[in-house]
Protein backbone atom coordinates (compact mmCIF):
# COMPACT_ATOMS: atom_id res chain seq x y z
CA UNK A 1 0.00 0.00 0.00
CA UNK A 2 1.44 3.45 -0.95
CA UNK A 3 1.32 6.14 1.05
CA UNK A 4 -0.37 9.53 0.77
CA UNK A 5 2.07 12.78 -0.48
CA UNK A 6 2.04 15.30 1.54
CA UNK A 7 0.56 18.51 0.10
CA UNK A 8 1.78 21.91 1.46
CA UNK A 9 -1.08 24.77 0.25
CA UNK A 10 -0.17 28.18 0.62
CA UNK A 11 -2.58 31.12 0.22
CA UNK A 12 -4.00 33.96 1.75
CA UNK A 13 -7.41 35.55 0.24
CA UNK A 14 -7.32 32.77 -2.29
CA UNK A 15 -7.50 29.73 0.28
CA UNK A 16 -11.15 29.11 -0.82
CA UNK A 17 -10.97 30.46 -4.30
CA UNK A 18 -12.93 27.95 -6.65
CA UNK A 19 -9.08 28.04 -8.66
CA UNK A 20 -7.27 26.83 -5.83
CA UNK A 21 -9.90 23.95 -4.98
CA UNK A 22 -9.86 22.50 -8.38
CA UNK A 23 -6.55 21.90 -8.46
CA UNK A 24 -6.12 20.31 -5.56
CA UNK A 25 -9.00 18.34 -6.33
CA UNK A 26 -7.19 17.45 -9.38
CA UNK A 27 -4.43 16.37 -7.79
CA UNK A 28 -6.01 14.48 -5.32
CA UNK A 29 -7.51 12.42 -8.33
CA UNK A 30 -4.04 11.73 -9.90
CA UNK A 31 -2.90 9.64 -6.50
CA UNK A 32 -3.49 9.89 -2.31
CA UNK A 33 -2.66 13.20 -1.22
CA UNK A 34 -3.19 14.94 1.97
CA UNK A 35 -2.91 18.51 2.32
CA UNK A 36 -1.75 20.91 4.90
CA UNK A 37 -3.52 24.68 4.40
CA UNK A 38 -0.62 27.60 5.18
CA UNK A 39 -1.58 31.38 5.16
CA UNK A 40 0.60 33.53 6.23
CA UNK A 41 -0.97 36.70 8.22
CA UNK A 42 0.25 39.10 5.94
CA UNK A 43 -1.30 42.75 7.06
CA UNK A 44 -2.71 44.75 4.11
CA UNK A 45 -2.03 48.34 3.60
CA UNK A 46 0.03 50.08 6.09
CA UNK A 47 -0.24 48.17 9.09
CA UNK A 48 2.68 46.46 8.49
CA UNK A 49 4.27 49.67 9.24
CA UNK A 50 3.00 49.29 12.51
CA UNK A 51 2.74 46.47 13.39
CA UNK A 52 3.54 43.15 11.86
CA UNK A 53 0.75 41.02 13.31
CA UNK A 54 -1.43 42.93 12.22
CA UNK A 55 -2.52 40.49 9.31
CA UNK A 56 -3.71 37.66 12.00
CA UNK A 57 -7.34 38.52 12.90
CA UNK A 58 -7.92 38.65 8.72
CA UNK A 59 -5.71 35.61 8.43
CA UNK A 60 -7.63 33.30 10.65
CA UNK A 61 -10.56 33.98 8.77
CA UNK A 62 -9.20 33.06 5.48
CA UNK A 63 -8.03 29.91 6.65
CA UNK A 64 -11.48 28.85 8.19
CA UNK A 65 -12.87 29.25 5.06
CA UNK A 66 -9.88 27.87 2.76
CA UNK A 67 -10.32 24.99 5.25
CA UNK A 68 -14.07 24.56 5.43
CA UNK A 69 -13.75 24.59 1.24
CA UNK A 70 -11.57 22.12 1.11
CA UNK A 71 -13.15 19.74 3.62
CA UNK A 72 -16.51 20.44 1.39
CA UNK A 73 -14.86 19.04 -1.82
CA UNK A 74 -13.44 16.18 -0.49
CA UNK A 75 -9.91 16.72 0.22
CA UNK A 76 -7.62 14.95 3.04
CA UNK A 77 -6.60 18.23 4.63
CA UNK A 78 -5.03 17.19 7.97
CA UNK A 79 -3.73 21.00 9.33
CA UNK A 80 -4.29 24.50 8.73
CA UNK A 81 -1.71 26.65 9.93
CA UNK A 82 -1.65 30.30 10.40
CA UNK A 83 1.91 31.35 9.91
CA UNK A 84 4.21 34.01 10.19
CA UNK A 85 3.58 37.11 7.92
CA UNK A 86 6.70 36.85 5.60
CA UNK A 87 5.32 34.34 3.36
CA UNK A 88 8.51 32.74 2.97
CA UNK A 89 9.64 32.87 6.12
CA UNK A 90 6.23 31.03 6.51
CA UNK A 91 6.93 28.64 3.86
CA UNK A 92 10.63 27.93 5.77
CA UNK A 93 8.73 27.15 8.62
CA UNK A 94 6.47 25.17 7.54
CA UNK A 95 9.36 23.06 5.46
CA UNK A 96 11.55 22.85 8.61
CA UNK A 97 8.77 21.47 11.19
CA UNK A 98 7.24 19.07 8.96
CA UNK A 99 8.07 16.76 5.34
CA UNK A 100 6.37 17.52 2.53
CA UNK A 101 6.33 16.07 -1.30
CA UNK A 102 5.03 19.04 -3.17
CA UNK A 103 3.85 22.09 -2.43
CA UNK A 104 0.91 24.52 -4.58
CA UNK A 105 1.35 28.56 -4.39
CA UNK A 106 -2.02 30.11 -4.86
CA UNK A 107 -2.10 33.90 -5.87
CA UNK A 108 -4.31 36.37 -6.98
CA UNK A 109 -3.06 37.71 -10.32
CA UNK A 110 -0.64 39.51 -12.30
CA UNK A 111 -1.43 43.55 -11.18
CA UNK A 112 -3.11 42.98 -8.14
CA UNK A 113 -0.95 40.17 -6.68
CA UNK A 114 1.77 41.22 -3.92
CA UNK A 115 3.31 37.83 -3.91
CA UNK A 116 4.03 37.82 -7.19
CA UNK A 117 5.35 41.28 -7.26
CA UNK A 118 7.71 39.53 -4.60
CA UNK A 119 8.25 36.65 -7.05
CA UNK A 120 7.40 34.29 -4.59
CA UNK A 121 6.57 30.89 -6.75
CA UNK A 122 9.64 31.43 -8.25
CA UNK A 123 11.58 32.16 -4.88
CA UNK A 124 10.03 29.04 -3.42
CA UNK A 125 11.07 27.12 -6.23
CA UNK A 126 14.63 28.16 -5.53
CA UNK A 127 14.36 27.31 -1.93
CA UNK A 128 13.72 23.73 -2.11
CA UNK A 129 13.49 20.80 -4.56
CA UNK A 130 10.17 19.72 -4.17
CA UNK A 131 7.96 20.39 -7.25
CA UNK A 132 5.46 23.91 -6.85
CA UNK A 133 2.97 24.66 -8.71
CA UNK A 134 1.60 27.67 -8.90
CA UNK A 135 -2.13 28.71 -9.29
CA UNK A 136 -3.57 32.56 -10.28
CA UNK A 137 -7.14 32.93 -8.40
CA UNK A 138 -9.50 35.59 -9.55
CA UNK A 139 -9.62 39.04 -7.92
CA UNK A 140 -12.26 37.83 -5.57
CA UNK A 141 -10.71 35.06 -3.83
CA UNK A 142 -13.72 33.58 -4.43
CA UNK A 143 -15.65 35.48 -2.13
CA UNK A 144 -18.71 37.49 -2.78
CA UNK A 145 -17.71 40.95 -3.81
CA UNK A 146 -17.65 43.42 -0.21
CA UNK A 147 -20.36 45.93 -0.15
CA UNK A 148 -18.87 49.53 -1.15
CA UNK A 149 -18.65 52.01 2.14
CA UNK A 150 -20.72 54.82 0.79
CA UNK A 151 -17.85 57.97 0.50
CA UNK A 152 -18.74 60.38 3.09
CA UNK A 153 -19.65 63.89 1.68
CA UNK A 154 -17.03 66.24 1.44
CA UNK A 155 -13.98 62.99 1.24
């Protein structure tokens, strides 16, 4: 009996994009695979200025649902972790505490994307000689589009 490869999943407002979960369900049909959900708590805007754990309290939400997705569709996923905010520092982490086969970088895309600004699939793929692929999510996340905050007269 063979065992399962270890799948390490890293994303942030793409954990439960519909993107992300069809290729792990794809990959999931080629042989066993169990997956372990990473998302760094990266802050947005300029509370990293701040303070850097400022991305955790949106983090932990993203991962609940990246989690909750991936449970829906099927998958073996056996850990989410919310890590540090450096998303390769998370990545390092993750590699160091744990063995993995492959791993699957999930970003939002070209223009809006930080982590690819950063070069980060590519980065990753430098780190370590485990295969990553890399997946572009839409815009959304897959997430219902936030209601606008109506502009305050005189902003």
């Amino acid at each position: 009996m063979s065992s399962k490869a270890s799948v390490l999943v890293v994303a942030n407002r793409t954990a439960d994009s519909p993107q992300l979960i069809a290729t792990l369900r794809r990959r999931a049909s080629h042989s066993p695979a169990s997956f372990i959900l990473l998302v760094p708590a990266v802050p947005r805007g300029l509370a990293w200025a701040t303070d850097m754990k400022a991305g955790r309290p949106e983090a932990f939400p993203s991962a609940e649902a990246g989690a909750r997705r991936m449970r829906m569709a099927g998958l073996d996923l056996r850990e989410t972790i919310v890590g540090d905010p450096d998303p390769l520092a998370a990545i390092g982490d993750a590699l160091h505490s744990r063995d993995f086969d492959e791993i699957v970088v999930s970003t939002l895309p070209p223009g809006i994307s930080r982590w690819l600004r950063l070069s980060l699939p590519q980065r990753v793929r430098r780190m370590t000689a485990l295969p990553v692929e890399h997946v572009v999510a839409d815009s959304r996340g897959g997430r219902a589009p936030r209601p606008r905050q109506p502009v305050a007269a005189g902003s």
